[in-house]
Protein backbone atom coordinates (compact mmCIF):
# COMPACT_ATOMS: atom_id res chain seq x y z
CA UNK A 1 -31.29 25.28 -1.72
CA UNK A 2 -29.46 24.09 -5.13
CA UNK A 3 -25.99 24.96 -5.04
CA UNK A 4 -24.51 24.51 -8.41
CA UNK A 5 -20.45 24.23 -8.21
CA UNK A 6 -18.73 26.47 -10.74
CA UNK A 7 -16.67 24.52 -12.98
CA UNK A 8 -13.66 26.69 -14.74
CA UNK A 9 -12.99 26.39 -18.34
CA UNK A 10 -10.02 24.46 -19.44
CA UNK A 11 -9.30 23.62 -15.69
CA UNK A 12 -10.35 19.90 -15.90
CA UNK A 13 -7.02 18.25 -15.91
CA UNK A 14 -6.25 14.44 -17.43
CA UNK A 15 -6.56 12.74 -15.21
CA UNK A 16 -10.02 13.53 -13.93
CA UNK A 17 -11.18 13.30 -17.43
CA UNK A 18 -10.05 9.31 -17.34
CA UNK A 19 -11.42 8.78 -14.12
CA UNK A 20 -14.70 10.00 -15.35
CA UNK A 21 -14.01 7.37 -18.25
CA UNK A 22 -12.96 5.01 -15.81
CA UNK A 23 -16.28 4.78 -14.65
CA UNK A 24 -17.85 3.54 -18.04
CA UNK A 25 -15.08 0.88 -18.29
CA UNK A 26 -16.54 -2.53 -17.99
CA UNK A 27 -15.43 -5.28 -20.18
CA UNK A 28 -18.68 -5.10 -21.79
CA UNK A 29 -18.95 -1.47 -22.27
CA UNK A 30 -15.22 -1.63 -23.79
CA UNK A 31 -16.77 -4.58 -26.00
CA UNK A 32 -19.86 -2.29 -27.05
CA UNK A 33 -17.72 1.39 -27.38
CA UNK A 34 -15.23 -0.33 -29.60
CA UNK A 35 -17.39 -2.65 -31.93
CA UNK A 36 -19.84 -0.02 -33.81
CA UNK A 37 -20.85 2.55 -30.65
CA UNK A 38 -17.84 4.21 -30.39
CA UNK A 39 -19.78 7.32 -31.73
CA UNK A 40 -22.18 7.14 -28.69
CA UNK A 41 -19.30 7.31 -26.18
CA UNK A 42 -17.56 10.16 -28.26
CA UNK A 43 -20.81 11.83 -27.73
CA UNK A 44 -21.07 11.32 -24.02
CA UNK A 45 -17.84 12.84 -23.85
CA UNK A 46 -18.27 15.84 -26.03
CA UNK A 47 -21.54 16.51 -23.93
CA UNK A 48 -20.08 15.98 -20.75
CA UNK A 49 -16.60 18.05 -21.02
CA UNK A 50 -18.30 21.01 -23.02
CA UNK A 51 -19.76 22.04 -19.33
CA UNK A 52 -15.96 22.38 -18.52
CA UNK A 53 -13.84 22.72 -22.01
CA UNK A 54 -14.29 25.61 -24.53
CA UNK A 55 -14.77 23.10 -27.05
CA UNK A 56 -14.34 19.87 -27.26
CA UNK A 57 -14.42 17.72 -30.78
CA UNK A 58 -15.81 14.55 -32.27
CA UNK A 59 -13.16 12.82 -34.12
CA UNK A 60 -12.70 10.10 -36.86
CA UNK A 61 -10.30 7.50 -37.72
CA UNK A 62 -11.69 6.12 -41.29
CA UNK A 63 -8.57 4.01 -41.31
CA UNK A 64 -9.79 2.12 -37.95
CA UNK A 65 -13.20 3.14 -38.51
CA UNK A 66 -13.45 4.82 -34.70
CA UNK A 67 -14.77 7.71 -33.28
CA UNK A 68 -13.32 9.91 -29.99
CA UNK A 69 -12.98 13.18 -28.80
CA UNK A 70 -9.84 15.79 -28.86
CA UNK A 71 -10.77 16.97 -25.30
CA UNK A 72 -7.74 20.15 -24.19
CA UNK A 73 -5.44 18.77 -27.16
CA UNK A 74 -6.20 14.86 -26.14
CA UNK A 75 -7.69 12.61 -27.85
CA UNK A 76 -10.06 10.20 -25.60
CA UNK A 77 -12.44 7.07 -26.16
CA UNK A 78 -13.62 3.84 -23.90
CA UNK A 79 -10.32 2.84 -23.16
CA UNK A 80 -8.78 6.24 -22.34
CA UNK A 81 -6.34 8.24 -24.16
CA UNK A 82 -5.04 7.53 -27.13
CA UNK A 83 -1.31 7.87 -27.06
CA UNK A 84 -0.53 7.35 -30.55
CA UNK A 85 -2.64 9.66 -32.39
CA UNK A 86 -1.77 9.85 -36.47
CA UNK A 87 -2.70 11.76 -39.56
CA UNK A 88 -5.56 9.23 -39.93
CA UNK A 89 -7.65 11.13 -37.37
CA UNK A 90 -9.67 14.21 -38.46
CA UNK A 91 -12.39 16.46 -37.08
CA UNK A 92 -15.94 14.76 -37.37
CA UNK A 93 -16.86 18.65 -39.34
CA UNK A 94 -14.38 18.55 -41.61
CA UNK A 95 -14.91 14.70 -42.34
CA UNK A 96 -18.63 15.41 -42.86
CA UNK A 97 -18.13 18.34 -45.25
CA UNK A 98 -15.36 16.81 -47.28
CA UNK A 99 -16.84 13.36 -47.90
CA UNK A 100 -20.59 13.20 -47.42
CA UNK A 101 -21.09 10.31 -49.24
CA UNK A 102 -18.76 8.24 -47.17
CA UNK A 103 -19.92 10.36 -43.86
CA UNK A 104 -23.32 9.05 -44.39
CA UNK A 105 -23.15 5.83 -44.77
CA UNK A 106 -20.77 5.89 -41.59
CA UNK A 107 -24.00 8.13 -39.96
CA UNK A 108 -25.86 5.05 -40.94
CA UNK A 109 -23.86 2.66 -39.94
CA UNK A 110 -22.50 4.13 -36.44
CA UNK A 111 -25.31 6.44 -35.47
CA UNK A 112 -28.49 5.56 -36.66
CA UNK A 113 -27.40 1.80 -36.67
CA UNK A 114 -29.17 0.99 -39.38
């Protein structure tokens, strides 16, 4: 018998979404998510908290050149959240359709890695 636990929408609070992030946090994961795969842990997260948030969002910062994810009005990477959150940060959708030139070389850069 497989017993699946039901997991409520919108009920996963903070801090079990940093504890889940907690366990990714090595110095050489925090080295790797911050220095050109921040996209991949953005990813991880948007896959992982879509089983328990309506819908979470890839970000960008073009100013810092860094990805996360707005998870229930938070915005999240490798090191946690991040507190200070300014104008530079848009949705990853909006970014895409309002400057795909630039959104493809960062697709290139960031997610192919090429």
């Amino acid at each position: 018998n497989i017993q699946i636990k039901h997991m409520s929408i919108n009920k996963v609070k903070p801090e079990e979404i940093e504890q889940f992030i907690s366990e990714f946090r090595t110095p050489e994961n925090v080295k790797v998510f911050t220095e050109g795969c921040c996209y991949w842990f953005a990813h991880i997260l948007y896959t992982r908290f879509t089983m328990t948030h309506r819908h979470p969002e890839i970000w960008y910062n073009e100013t810092i050149d860094h990805f996360a994810t707005m998870i229930a009005g938070r915005l999240y990477d490798i090191t946690g959240e991040i507190k200070e959150v300014n104008g530079d940060w848009v949705k990853w959708d909006s970014y895409l359709i309002n400057k795909p030139p630039c959104a493809m070389a960062i697709f290139k850069d960031h997610i192919l890695k090429n």
